[in-house]
Protein backbone atom coordinates (compact mmCIF):
# COMPACT_ATOMS: atom_id res chain seq x y z
CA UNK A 1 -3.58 23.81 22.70
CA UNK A 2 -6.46 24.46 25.17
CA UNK A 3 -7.34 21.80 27.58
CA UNK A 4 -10.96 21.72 25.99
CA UNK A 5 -9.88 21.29 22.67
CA UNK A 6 -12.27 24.23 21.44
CA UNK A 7 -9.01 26.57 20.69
CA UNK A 8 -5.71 26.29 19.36
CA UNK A 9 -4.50 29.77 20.49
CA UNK A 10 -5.99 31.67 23.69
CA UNK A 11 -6.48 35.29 21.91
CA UNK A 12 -3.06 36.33 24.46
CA UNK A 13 -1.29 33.99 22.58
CA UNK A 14 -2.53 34.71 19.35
CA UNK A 15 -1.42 38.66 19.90
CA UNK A 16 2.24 37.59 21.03
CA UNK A 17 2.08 35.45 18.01
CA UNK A 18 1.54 38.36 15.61
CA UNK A 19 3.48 40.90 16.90
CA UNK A 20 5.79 38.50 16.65
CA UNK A 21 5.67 37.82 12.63
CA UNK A 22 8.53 39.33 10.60
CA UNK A 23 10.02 39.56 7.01
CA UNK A 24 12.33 36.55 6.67
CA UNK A 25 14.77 36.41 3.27
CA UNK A 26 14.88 33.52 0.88
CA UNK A 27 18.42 32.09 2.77
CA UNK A 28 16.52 32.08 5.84
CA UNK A 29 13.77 29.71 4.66
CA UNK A 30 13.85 26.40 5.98
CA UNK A 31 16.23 27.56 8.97
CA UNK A 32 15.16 27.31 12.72
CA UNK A 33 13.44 30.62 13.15
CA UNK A 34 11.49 30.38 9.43
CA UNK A 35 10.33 27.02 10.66
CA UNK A 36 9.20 28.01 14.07
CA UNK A 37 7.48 31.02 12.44
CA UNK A 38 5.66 28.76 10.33
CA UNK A 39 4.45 26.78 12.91
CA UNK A 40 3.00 29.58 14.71
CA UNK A 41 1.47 30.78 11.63
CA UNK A 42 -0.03 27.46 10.75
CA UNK A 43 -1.80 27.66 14.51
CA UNK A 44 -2.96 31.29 13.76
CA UNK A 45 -4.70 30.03 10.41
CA UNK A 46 -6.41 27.14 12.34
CA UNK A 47 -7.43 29.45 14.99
CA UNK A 48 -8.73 31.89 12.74
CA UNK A 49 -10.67 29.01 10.57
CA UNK A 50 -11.93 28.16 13.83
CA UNK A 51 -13.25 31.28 14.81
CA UNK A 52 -14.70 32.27 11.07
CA UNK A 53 -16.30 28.90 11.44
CA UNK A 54 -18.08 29.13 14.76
CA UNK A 55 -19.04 33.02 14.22
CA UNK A 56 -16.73 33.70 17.12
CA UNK A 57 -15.05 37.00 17.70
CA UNK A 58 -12.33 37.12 14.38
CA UNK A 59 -9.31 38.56 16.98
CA UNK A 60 -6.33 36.98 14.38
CA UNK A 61 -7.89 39.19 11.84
CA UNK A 62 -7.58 42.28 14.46
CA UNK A 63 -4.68 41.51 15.73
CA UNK A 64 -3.21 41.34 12.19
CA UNK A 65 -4.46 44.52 11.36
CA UNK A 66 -3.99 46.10 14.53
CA UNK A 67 0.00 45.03 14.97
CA UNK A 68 0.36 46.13 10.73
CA UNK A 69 1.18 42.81 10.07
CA UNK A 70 -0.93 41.80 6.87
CA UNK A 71 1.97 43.21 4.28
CA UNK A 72 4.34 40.68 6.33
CA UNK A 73 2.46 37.51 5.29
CA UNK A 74 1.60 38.91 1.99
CA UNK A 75 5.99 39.25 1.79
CA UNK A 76 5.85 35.85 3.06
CA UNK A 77 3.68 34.21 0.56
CA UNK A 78 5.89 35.78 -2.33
CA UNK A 79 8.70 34.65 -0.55
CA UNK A 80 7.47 31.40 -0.55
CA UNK A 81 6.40 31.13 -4.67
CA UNK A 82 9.71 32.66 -5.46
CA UNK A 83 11.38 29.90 -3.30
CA UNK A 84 9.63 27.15 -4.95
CA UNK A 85 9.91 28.39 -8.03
CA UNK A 86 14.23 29.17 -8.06
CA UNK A 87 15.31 27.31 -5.22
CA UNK A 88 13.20 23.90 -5.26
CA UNK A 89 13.89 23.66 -8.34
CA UNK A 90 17.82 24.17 -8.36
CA UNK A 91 17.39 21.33 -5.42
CA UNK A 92 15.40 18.88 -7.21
CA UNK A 93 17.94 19.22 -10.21
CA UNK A 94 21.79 18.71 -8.11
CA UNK A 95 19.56 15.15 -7.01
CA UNK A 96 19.17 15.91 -3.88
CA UNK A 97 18.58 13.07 -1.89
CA UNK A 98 17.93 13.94 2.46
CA UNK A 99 17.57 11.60 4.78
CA UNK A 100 14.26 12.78 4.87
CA UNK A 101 11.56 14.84 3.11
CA UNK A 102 10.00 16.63 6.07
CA UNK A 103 11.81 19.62 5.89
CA UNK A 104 11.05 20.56 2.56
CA UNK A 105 7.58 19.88 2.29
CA UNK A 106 6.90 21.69 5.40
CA UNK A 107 8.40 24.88 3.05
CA UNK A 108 6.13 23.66 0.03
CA UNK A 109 3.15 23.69 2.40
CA UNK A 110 3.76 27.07 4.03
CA UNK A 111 2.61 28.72 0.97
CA UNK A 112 -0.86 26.82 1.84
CA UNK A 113 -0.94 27.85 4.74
CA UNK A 114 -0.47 31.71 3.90
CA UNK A 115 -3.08 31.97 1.33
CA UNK A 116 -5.92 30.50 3.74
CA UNK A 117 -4.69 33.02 6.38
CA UNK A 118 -5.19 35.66 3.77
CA UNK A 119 -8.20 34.23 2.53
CA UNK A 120 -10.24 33.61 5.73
CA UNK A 121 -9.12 37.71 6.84
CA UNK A 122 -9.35 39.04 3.58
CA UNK A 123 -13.34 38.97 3.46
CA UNK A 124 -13.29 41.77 5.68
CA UNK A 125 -12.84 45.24 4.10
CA UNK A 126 -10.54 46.65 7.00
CA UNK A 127 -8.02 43.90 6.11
CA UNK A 128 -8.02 44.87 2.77
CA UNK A 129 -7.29 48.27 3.67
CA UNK A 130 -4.63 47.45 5.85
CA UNK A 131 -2.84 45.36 3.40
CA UNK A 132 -1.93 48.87 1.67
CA UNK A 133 0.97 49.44 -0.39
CA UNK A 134 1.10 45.44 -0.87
CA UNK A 135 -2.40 44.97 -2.16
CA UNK A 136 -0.87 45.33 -5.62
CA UNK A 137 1.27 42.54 -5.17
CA UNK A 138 -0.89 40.51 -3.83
CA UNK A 139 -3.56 41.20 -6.88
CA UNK A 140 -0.34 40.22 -9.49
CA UNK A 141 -0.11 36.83 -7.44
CA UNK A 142 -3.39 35.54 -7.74
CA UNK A 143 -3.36 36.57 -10.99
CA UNK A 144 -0.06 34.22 -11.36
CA UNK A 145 -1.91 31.55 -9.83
CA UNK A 146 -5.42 31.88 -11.62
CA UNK A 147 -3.23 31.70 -15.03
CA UNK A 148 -1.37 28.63 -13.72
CA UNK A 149 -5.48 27.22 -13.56
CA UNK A 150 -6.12 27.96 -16.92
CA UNK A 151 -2.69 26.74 -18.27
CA UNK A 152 -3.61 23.30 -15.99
CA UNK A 153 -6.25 22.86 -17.22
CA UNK A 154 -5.46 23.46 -20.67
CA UNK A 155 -2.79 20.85 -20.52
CA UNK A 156 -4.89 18.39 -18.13
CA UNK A 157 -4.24 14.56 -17.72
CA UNK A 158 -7.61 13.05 -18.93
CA UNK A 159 -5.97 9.76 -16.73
CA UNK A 160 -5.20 11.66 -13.64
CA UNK A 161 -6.58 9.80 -10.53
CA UNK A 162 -9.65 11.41 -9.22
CA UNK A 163 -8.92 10.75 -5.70
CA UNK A 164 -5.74 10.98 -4.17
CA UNK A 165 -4.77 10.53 -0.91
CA UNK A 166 -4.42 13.81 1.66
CA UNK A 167 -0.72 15.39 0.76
CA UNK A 168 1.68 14.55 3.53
CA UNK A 169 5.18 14.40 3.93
CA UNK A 170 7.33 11.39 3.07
CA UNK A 171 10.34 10.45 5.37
CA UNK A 172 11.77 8.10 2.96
CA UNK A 173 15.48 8.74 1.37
CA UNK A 174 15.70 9.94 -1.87
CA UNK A 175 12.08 10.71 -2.45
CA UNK A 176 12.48 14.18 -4.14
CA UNK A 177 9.92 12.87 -6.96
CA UNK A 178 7.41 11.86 -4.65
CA UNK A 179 7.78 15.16 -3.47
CA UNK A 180 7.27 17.06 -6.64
CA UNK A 181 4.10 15.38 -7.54
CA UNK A 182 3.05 16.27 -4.04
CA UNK A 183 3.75 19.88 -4.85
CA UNK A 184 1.88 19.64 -7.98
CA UNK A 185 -1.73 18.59 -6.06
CA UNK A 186 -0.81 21.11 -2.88
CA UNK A 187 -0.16 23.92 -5.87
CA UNK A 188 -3.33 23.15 -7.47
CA UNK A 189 -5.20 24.31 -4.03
CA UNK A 190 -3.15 26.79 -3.49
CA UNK A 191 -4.71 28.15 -6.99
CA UNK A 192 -8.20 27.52 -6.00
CA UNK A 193 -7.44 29.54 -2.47
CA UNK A 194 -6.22 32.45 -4.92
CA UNK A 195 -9.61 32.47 -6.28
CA UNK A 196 -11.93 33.01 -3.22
CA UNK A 197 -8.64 35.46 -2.49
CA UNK A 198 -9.36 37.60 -5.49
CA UNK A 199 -13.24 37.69 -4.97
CA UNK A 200 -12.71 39.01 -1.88
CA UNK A 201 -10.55 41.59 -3.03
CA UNK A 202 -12.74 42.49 -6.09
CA UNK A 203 -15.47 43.00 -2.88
CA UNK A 204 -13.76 45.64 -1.63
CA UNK A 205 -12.53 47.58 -4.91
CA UNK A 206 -14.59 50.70 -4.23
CA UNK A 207 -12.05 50.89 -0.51
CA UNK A 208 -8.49 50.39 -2.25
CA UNK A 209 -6.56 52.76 -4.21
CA UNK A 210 -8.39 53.43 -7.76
CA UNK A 211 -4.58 52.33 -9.39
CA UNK A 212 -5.37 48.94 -7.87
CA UNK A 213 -8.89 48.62 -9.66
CA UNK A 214 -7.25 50.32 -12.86
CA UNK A 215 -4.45 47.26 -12.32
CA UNK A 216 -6.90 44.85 -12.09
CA UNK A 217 -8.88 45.75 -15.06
CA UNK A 218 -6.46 46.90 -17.51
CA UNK A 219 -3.15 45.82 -16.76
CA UNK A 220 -3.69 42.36 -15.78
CA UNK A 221 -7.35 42.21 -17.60
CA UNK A 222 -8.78 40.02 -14.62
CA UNK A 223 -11.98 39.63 -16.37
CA UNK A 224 -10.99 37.87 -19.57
CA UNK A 225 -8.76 35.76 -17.26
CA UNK A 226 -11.97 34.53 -15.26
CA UNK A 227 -14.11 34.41 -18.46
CA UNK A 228 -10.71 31.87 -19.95
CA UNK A 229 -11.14 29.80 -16.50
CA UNK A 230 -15.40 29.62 -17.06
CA UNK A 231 -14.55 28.14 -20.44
CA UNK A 232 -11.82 25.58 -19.06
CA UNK A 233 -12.93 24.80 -16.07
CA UNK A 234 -10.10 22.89 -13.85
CA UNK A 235 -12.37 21.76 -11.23
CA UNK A 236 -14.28 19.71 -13.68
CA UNK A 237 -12.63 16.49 -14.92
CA UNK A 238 -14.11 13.61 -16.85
CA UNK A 239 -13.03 9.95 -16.60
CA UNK A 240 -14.16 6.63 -18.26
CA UNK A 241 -18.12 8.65 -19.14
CA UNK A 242 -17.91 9.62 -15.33
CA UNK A 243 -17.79 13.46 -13.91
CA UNK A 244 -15.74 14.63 -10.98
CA UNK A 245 -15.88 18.13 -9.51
CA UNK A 246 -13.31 19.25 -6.84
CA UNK A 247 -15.01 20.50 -3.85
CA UNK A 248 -14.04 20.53 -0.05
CA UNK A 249 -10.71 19.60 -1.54
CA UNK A 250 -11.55 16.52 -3.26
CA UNK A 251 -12.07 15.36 -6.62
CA UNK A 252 -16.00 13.84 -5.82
CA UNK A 253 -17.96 12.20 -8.43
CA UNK A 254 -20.99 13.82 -9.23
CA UNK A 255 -23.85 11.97 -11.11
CA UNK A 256 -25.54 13.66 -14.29
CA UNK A 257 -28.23 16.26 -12.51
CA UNK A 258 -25.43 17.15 -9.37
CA UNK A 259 -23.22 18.17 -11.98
CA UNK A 260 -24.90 21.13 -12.71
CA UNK A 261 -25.12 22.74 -9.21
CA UNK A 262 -22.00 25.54 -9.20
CA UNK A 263 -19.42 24.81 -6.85
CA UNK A 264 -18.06 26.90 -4.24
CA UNK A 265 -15.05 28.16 -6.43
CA UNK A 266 -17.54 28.28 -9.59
CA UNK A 267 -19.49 30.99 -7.19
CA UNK A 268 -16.63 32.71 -6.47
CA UNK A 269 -15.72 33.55 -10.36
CA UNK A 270 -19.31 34.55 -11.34
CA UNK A 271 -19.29 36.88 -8.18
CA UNK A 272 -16.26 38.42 -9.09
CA UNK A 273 -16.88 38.59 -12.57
CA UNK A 274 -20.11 40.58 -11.33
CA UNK A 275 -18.53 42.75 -9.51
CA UNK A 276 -15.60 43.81 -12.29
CA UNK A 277 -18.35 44.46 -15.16
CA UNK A 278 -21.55 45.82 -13.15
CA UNK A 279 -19.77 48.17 -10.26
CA UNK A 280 -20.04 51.97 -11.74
CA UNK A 281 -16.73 52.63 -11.20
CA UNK A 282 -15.23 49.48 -12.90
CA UNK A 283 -16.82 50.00 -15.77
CA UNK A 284 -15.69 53.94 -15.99
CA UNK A 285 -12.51 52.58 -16.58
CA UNK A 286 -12.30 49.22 -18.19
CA UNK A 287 -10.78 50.04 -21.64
CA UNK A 288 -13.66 48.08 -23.82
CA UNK A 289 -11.92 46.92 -27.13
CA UNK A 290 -13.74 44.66 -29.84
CA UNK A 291 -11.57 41.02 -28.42
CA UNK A 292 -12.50 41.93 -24.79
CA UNK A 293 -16.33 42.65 -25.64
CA UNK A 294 -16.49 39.43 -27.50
CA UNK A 295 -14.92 37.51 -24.90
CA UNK A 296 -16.97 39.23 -22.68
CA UNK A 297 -20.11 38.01 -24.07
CA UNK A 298 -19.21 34.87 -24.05
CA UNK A 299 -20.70 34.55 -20.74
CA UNK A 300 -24.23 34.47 -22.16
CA UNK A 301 -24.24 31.33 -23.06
CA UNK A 302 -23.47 30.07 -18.90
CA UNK A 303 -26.40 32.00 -18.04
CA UNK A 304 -28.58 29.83 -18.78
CA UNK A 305 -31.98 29.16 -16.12
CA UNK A 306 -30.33 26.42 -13.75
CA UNK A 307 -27.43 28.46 -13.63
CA UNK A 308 -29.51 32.10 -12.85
CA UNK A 309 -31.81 29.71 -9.98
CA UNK A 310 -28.37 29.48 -8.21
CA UNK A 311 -27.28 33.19 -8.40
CA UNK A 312 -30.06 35.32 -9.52
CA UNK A 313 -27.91 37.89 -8.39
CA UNK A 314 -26.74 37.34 -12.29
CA UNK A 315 -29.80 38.30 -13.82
CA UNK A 316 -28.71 42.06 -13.80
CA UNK A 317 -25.91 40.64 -15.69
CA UNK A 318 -27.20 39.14 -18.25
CA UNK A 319 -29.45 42.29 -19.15
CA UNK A 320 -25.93 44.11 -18.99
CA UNK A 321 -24.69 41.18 -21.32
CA UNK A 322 -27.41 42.15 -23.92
CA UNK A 323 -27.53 45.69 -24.10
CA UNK A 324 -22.80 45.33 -24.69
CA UNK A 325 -23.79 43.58 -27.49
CA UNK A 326 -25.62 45.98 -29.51
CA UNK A 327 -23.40 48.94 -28.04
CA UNK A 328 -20.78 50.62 -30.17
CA UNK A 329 -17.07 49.96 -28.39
CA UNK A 330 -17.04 53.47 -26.44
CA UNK A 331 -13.67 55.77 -27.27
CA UNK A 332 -10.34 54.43 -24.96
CA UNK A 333 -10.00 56.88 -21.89
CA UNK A 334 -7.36 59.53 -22.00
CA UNK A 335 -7.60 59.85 -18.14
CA UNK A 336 -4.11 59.68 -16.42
CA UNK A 337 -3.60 57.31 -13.68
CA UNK A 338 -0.19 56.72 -11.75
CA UNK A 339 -0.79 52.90 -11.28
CA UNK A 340 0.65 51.59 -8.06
CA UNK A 341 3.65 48.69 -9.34
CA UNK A 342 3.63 45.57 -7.37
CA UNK A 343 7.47 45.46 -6.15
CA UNK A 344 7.86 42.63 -3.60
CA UNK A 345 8.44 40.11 -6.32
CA UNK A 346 10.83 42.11 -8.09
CA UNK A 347 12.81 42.90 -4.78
CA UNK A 348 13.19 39.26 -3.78
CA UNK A 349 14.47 38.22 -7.31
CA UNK A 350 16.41 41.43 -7.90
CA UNK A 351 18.21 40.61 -4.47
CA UNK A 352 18.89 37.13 -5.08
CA UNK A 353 19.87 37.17 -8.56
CA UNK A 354 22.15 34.84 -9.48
CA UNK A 355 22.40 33.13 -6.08
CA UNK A 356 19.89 30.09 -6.45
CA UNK A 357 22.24 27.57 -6.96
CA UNK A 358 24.31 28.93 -3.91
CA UNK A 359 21.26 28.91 -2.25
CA UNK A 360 20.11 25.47 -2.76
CA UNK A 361 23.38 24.05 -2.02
CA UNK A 362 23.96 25.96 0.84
CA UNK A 363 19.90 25.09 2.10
CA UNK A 364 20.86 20.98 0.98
CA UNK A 365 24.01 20.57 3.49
CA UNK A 366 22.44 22.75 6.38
CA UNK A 367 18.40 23.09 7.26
CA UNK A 368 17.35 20.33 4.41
CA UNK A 369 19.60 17.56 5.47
CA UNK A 370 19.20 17.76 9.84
CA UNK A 371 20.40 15.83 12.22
CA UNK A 372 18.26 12.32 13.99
CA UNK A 373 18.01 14.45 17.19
CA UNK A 374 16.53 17.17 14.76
CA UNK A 375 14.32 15.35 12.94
CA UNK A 376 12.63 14.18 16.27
CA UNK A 377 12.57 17.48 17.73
CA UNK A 378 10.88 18.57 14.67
CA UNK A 379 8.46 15.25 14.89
CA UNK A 380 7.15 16.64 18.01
CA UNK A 381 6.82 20.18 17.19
CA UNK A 382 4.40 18.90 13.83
CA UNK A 383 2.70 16.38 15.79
CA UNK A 384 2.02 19.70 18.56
CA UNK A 385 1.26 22.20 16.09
CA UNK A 386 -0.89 19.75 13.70
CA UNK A 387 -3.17 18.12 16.29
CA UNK A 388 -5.54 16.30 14.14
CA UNK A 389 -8.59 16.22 17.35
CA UNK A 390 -7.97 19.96 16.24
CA UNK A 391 -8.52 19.61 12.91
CA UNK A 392 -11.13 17.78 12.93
CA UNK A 393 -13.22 20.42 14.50
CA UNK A 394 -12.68 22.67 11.84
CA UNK A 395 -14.33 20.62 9.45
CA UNK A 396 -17.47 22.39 8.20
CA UNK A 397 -19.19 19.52 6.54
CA UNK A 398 -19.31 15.47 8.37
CA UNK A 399 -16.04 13.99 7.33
CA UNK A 400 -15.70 12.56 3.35
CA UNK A 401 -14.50 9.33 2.56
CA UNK A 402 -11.00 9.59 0.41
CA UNK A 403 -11.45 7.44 -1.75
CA UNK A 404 -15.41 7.86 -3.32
CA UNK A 405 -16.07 11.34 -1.43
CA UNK A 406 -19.16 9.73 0.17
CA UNK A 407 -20.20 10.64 3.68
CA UNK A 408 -17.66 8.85 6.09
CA UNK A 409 -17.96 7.07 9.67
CA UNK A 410 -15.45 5.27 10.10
CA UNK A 411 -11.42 6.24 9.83
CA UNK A 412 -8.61 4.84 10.18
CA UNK A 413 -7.24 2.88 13.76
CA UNK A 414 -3.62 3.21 12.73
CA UNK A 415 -3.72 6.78 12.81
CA UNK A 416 -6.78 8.48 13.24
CA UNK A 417 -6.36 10.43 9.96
CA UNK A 418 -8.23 9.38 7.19
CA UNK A 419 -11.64 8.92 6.59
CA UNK A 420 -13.86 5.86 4.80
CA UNK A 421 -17.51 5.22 4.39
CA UNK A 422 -16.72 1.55 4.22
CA UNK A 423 -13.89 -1.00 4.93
CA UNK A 424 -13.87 -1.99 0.88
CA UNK A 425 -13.12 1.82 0.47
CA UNK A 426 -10.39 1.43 3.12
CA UNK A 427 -8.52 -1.66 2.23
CA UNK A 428 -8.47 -0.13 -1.59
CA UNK A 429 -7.01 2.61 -0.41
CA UNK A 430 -4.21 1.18 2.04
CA UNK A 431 -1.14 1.27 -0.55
CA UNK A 432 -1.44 4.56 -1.16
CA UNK A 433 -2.31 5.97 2.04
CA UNK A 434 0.44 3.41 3.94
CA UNK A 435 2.94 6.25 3.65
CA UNK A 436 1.26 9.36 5.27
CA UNK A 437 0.00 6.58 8.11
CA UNK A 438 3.58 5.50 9.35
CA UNK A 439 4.71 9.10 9.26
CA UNK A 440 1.82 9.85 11.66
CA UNK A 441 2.19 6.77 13.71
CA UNK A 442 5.75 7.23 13.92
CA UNK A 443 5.82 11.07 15.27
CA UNK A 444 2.65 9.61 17.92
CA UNK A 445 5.46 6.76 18.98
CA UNK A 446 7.92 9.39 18.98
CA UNK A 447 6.49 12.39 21.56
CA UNK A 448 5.14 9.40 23.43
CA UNK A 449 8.24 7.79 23.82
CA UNK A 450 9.82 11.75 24.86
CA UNK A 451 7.00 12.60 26.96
């Protein structure tokens, strides 16, 4: 990091970073070049949040396009679902039990830490471009993700705790189900980051390949998927006649009249909903049937005056809403389109078939289960690469408290971390936060005691 603390990455070091980026396979994860990969990809994603932030001059984004490199970290966020979806799971079954966690969670959070790349360069239509031949792939995993939502919050805990402490790695033996419910909270993000992801992509439709918007539309019918999430919304929980929305990451209570300003993510949906039904071109080729036009109208009943204050932009829609009802359902198109097929996915699993278990074993005795002199090496390199001074500047709202979501001013003396409004907030909060606190304080002791 910079000596003024304004950068993580000089824009030289950002370059060698991304020319640097490559394709890694699902044996490799975990090992000593994955890990130091992710690290410098972690550093490019708070660089580029930086810079996105501050309205600075986007260079990861250039660089990225400019060095071809977006298809690698789309390959590397597949690579990372498929992982946790054959591999973690193989491990969590054999009872696994490493001397410490850190290793694998840094693998659960890479995944994280992809999608917000992609999601802070994807606004820009060049990077869409650029992703090319992968763009269909990456369209097939947010829609995996946005049907994991719906499917969440189908099945949601009505006693889940509203306000959980940050997700951080546990160093404790044998903590593989501390880790899975860990997973579960950092996967539920990772779904909300696959919905800004798709907006942005539905923004830039009329640049990609038509067999992309034909995908989109037909294939995966993205619009009755966002119309399902509308009607079971997963960032809205209620508990004990309160409301909580998740927003900036936390589940925040929201009194009666709050409750009906639209979120960030609830913006996103209606946007790209808008886009899918009102652009020409989209709705040329969306195969109306009678289930999707009644699904489809659905949506009049959101649009109701608080909601059209927020986004008059859906005004246009509702008119469109109204005249779909009393049309007749127009005759399917005949038109022939070869439709691009997402194969990254299919590679990976087609490659490994068979192999998990191997896998997982062979991950469990070598980059899962390190040495002390490992473990601190790899203390150091997270306490370097996750500077939390860092962090803090990218915040683009004043720090929330964890526990009530209020505005915060005070944080945490241990390690510097976590933020209350008050100290009743704070000592209510110590058991569970106790964990993620000695972890920190331990890795400070520990490049102290090495530098």
């Amino acid at each position: 990091m910079n000596s003024d603390g304004s950068h993580v990455l000089l824009s030289v070091e950002a370059e060698a970073y991304v020319e640097h980026l490559v394709k890694f396979g699902i044996k490799d994860i975990g090992g000593r070049s994955w890990s130091r990969q992710h690290e410098n990809m972690e550093k490019l994603n708070m660089q580029a949040v930086l810079n996105a932030t501050a309205q600075e001059d986007e260079f990861i984004k250039d660089f990225l396009i400019s060095c071809g490199k977006v298809e690698v970290l789309v390959h590397d966020l597949i690579l990372t679902e498929v992982w946790k979806e054959k591999v973690f799971s193989e491990l969590v079954n054999m009872d696994f039990e490493p001397k410490t966690t850190f290793p694998l969670y840094m693998v659960l959070y890479h995944e994280a830490t992809a999608v917000n790349l992609l999601e802070t360069t994807m606004f820009y239509r060049e990077t869409c471009e650029s992703a090319e031949d992968s763009m269909a792939d990456l369209v097939d995993y947010c829609y995996r993700r946005l049907t994991q939502l719906v499917t969440s919050s189908e099945n949601a805990d009505e006693d889940e705790e509203m306000n959980d402490p940050k997700l951080s790695p546990e160093t404790h033996s044998g903590n593989l189900e501390e880790l899975q419910k860990q997973e579960k909270k950092l996967n539920f993000e990772i779904c909300m980051k696959s919905v800004s992801l798709l907006r942005y992509i539905t923004d830039n439709l009329d640049s990609l390949p038509l067999s992309v918007m034909t995908r989109m539309l037909n294939t995966l019918d993205i619009p009755i998927l966002l119309v399902q999430l509308l009607e079971t919304p997963p960032w809205t929980r209620r508990k004990d006649a309160k409301i909580y929305k998740f927003i900036d990451s936390k589940w925040q209570e929201l009194d009666y009249q709050e409750s009906f300003k639209i979120t960030k993510i609830e913006g996103q949906i209606w946007l790209a909903l808008y886009t899918l039904l009102m652009n020409g071109k989209c709705q040329q080729k969306y195969d109306l049937n009678t289930n999707r036009k009644n699904s489809i109208l659905k949506l009049r009943s959101y649009l109701t005056e608080v909601m059209l204050d927020q986004l008059p932009i859906l005004v246009e829609m509702q008119r469109y809403l109204e005249q779909l009802s009393m049309m007749d359902i127009p005759a399917p198109s005949r038109e022939l389109i070869l439709e691009q097929v997402p194969e990254v996915r299919e590679n990976i699993l087609m490659e490994n078939k068979g192999k998990w278990k191997k896998i997982a074993k062979k991950q469990s005795q070598t980059y899962f289960n390190p040495s002390d002199s490992d473990v601190k090496a790899q203390a150091k390199r997270w306490a370097d690469t996750y500077n939390f001074d860092v962090l803090e500047g990218l915040l683009t709202e004043p720090p929330k408290c964890a526990v009530c979501g209020a505005e915060a001013t005070k944080r945490c003396s241990r390690c510097q971390n976590e933020w209350y409004c008050r100290r009743e907030c704070q000592v209510s909060h110590w058991k569970k936060h106790k964990t993620a606190c000695d972890l920190i304080v331990e890795t400070t002791e520990s490049v102290k005691a090495k530098g």
